[in-house]
C-alpha atoms as a PDB file:
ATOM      1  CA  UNK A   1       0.000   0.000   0.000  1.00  0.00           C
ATOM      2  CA  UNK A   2       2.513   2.277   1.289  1.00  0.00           C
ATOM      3  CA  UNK A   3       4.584   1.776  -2.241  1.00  0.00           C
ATOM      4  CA  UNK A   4       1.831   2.018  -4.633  1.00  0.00           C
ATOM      5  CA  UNK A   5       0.367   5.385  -2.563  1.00  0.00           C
ATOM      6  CA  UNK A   6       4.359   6.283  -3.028  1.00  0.00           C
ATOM      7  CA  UNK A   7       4.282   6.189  -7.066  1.00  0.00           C
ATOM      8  CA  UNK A   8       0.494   7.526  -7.124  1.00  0.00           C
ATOM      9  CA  UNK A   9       1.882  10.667  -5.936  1.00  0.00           C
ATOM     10  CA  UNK A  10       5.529  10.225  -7.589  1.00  0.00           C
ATOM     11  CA  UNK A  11       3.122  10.099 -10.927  1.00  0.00           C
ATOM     12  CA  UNK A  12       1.396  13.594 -10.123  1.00  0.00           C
ATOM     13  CA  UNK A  13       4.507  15.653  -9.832  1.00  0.00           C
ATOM     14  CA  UNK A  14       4.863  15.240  -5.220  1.00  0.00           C
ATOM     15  CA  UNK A  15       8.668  14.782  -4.216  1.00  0.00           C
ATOM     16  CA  UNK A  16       8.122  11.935  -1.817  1.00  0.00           C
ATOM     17  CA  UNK A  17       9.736  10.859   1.329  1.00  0.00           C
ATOM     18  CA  UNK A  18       9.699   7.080   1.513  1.00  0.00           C
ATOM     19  CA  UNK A  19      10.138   5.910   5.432  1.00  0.00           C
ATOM     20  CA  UNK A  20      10.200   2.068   6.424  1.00  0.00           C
ATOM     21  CA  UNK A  21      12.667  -0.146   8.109  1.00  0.00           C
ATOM     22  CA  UNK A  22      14.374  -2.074   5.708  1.00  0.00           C
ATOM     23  CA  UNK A  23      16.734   0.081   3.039  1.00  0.00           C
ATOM     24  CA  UNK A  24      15.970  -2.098  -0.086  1.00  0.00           C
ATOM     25  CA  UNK A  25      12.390  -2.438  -0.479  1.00  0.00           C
ATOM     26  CA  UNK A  26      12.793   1.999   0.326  1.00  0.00           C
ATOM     27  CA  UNK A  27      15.376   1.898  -2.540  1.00  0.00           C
ATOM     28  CA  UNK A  28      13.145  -0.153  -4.969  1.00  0.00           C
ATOM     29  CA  UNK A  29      10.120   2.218  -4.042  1.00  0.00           C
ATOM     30  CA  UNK A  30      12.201   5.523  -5.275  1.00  0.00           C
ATOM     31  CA  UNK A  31      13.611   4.158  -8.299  1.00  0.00           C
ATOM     32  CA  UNK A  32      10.208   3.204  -9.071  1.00  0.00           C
ATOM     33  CA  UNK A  33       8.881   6.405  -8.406  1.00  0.00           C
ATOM     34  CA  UNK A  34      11.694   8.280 -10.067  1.00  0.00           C
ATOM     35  CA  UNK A  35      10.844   6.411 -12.839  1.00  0.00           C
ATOM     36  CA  UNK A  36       7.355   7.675 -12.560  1.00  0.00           C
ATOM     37  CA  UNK A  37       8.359  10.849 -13.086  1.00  0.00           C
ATOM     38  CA  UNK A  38       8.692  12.292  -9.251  1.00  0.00           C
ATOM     39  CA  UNK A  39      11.644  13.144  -6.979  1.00  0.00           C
ATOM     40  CA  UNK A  40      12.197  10.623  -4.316  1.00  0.00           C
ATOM     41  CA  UNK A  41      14.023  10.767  -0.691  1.00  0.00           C
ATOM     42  CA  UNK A  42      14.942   7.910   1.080  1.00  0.00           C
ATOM     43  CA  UNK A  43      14.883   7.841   5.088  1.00  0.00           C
ATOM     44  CA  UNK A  44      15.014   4.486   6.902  1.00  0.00           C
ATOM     45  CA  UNK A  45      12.904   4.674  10.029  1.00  0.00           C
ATOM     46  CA  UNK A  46      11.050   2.688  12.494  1.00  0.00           C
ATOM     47  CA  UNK A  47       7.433   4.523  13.698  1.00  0.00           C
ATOM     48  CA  UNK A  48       7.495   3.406  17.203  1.00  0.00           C
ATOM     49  CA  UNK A  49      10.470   5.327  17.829  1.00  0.00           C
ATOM     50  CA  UNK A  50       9.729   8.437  18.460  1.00  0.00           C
ATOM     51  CA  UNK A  51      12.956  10.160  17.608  1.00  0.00           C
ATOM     52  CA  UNK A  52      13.465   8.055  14.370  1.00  0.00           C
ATOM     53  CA  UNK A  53       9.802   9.860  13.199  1.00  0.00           C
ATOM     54  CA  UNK A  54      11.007  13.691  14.667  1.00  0.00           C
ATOM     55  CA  UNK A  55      14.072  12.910  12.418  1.00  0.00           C
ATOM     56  CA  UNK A  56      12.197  11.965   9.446  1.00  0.00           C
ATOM     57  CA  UNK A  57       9.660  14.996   9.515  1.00  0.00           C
ATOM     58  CA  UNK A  58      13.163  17.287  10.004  1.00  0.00           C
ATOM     59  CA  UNK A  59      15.103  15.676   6.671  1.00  0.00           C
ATOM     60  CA  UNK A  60      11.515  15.142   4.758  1.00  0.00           C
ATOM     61  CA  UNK A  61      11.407  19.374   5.807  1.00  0.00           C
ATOM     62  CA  UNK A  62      15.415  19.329   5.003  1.00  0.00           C
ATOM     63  CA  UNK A  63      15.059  17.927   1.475  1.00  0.00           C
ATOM     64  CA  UNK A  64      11.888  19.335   0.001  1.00  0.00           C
ATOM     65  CA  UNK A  65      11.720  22.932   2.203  1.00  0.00           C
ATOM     66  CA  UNK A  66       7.757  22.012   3.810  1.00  0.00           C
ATOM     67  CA  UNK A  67       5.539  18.647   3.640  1.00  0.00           C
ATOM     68  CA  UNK A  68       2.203  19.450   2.032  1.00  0.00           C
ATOM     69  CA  UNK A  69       0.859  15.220   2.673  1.00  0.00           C
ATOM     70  CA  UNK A  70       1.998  13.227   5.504  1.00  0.00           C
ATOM     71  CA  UNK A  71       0.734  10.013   4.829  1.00  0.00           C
ATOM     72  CA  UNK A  72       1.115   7.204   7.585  1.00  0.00           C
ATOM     73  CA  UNK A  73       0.973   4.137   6.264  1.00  0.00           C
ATOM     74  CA  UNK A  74       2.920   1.487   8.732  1.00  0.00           C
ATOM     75  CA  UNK A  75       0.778  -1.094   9.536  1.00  0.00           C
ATOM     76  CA  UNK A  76       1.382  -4.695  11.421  1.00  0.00           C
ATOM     77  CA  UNK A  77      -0.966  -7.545  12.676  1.00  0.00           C
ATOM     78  CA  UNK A  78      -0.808 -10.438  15.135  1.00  0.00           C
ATOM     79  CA  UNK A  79      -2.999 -12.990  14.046  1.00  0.00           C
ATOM     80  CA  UNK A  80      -4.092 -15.742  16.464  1.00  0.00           C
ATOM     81  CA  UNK A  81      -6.844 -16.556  19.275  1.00  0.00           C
ATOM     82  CA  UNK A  82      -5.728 -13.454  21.747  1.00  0.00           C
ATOM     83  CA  UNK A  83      -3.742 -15.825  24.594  1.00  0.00           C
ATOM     84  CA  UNK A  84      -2.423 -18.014  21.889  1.00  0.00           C
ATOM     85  CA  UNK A  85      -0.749 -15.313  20.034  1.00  0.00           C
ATOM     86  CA  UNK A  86       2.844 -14.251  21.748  1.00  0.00           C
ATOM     87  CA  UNK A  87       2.365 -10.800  23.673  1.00  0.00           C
ATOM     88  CA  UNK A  88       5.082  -9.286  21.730  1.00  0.00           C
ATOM     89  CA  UNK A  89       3.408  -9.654  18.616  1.00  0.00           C
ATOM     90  CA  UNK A  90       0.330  -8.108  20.142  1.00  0.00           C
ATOM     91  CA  UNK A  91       3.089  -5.077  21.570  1.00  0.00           C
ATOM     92  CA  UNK A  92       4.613  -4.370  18.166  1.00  0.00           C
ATOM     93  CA  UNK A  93       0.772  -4.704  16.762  1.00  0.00           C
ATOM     94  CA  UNK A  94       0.103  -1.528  18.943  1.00  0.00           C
ATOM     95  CA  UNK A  95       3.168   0.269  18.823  1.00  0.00           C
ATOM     96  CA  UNK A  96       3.341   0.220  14.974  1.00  0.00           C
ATOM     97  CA  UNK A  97      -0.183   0.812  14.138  1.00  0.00           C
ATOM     98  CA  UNK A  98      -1.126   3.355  17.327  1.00  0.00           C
ATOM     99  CA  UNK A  99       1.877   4.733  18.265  1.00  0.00           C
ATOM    100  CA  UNK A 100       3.734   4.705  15.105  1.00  0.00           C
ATOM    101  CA  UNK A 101       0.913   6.992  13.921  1.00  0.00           C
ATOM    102  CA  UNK A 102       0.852   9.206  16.983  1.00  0.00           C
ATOM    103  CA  UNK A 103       4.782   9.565  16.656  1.00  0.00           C
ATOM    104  CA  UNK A 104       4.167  10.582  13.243  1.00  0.00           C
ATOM    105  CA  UNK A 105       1.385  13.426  13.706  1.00  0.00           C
ATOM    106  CA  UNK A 106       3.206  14.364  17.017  1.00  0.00           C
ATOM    107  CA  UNK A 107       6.165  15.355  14.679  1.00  0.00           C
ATOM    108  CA  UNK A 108       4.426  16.689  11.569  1.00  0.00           C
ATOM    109  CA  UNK A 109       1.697  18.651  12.888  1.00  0.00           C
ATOM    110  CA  UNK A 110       3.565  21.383  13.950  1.00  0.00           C
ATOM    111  CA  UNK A 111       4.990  21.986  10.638  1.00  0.00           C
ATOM    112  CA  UNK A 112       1.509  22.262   9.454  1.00  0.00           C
ATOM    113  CA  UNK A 113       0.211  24.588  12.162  1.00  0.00           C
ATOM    114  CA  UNK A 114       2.684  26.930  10.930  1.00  0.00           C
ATOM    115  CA  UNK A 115       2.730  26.839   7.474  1.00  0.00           C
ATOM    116  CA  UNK A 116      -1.205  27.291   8.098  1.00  0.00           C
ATOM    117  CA  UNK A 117      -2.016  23.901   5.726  1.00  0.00           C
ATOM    118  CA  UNK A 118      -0.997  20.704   5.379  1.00  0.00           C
ATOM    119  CA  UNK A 119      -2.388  16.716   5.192  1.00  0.00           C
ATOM    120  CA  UNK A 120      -2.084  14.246   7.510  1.00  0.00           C
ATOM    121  CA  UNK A 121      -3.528  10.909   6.795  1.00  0.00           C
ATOM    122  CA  UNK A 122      -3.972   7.748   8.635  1.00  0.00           C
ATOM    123  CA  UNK A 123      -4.281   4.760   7.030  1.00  0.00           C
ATOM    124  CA  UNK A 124      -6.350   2.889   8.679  1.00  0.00           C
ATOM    125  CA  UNK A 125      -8.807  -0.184   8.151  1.00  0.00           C
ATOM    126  CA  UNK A 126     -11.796  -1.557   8.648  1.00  0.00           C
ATOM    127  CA  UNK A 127     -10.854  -3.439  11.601  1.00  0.00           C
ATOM    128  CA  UNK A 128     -11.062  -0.388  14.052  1.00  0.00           C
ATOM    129  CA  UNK A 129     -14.268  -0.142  13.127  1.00  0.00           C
ATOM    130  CA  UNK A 130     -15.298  -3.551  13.133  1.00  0.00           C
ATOM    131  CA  UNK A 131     -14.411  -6.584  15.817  1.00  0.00           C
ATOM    132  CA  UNK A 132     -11.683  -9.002  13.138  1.00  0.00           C
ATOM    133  CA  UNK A 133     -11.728 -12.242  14.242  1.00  0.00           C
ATOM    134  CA  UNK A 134      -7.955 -13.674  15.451  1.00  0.00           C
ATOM    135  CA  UNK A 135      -6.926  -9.863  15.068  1.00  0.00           C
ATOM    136  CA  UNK A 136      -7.407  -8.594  18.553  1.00  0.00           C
ATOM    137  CA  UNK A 137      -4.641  -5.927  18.372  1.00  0.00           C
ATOM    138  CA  UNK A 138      -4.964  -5.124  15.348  1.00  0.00           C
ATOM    139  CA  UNK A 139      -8.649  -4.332  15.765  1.00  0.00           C
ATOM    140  CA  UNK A 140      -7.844  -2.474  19.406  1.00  0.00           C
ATOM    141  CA  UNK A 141      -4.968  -0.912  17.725  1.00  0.00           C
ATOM    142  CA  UNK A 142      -6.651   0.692  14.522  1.00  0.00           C
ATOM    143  CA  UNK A 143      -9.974   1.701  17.138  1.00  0.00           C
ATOM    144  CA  UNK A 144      -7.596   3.660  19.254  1.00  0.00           C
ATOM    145  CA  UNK A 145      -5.471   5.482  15.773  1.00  0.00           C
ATOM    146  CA  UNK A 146      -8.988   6.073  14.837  1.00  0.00           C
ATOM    147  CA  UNK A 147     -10.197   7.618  18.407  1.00  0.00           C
ATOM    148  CA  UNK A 148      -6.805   9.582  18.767  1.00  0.00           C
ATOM    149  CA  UNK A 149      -6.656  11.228  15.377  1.00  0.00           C
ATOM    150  CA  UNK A 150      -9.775  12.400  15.635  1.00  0.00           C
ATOM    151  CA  UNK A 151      -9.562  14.292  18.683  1.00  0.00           C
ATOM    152  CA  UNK A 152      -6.074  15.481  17.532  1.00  0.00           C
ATOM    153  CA  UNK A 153      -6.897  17.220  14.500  1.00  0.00           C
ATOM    154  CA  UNK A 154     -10.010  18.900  15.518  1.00  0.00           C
ATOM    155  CA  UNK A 155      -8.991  22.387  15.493  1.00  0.00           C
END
């Protein structure tokens, strides 16, 4: 998702700032979206730490001079009967897809407030909306990015 959104903009003209973990699947993204058409930056980075996703919004800032989208797209699932599932898996389930996303709005946001406009989207799914079976984080996870973002953008 987070590629193909990537290229979608690449293909209408955006500069994009591509953010994951792993460098090569970032690399393949850009050259696919240079080849697109767009201008691509490349910043590895891990959403649930908080510093890693100040650091992006300051280079992503750094390379372009302002963000006009910041689109959050991270997203990870446990997938299991709740106690059979490891608790870590459940953990990273809520730290990528809740607090990754808080990280990032923490750290764009401002940007936004000052330049007076600015994005931010969430992706989300229907599981915060709507109990998943054998998804239990995922579901709580993607209710609370829901809950949060919408009491964090209301201006």
């Amino acid at each position: 998702i987070g590629r193909a959104t990537a290229i979608a903009f690449a293909e209408r003209g955006f500069a994009v700032v591509l953010a994951a973990r792993g460098r090569p699947g970032l690399e393949s993204a850009a050259a696919a979206c240079r080849a697109a058409g767009g201008r691509a930056h490349v910043v590895v980075t891990d959403v649930t730490d908080a510093r890693e996703v100040r650091d992006l919004a300051r280079e992503a800032i750094g390379a372009f001079g302002h963000v006009d989208v910041w689109a959050s797209i991270a997203g990870v699932g446990a997938v299991g009967r709740l106690d059979e599932a490891p608790t870590a898996a459940h953990v990273r389930t809520v730290e990528t897809n809740l607090v990754g996303h808080l990280h990032g709005a923490h750290a764009i946001l401002p940007h936004f407030r000052a330049r007076k406009r600015g994005l931010l989207v969430n992706m989300s799914s229907v599981g915060g909306w709507v109990a998943t079976p054998y998804a239990a984080s995922y579901g709580a996870s993607k209710a609370g990015q829901r809950g949060c973002m919408r009491t964090a953008c209301i201006e």
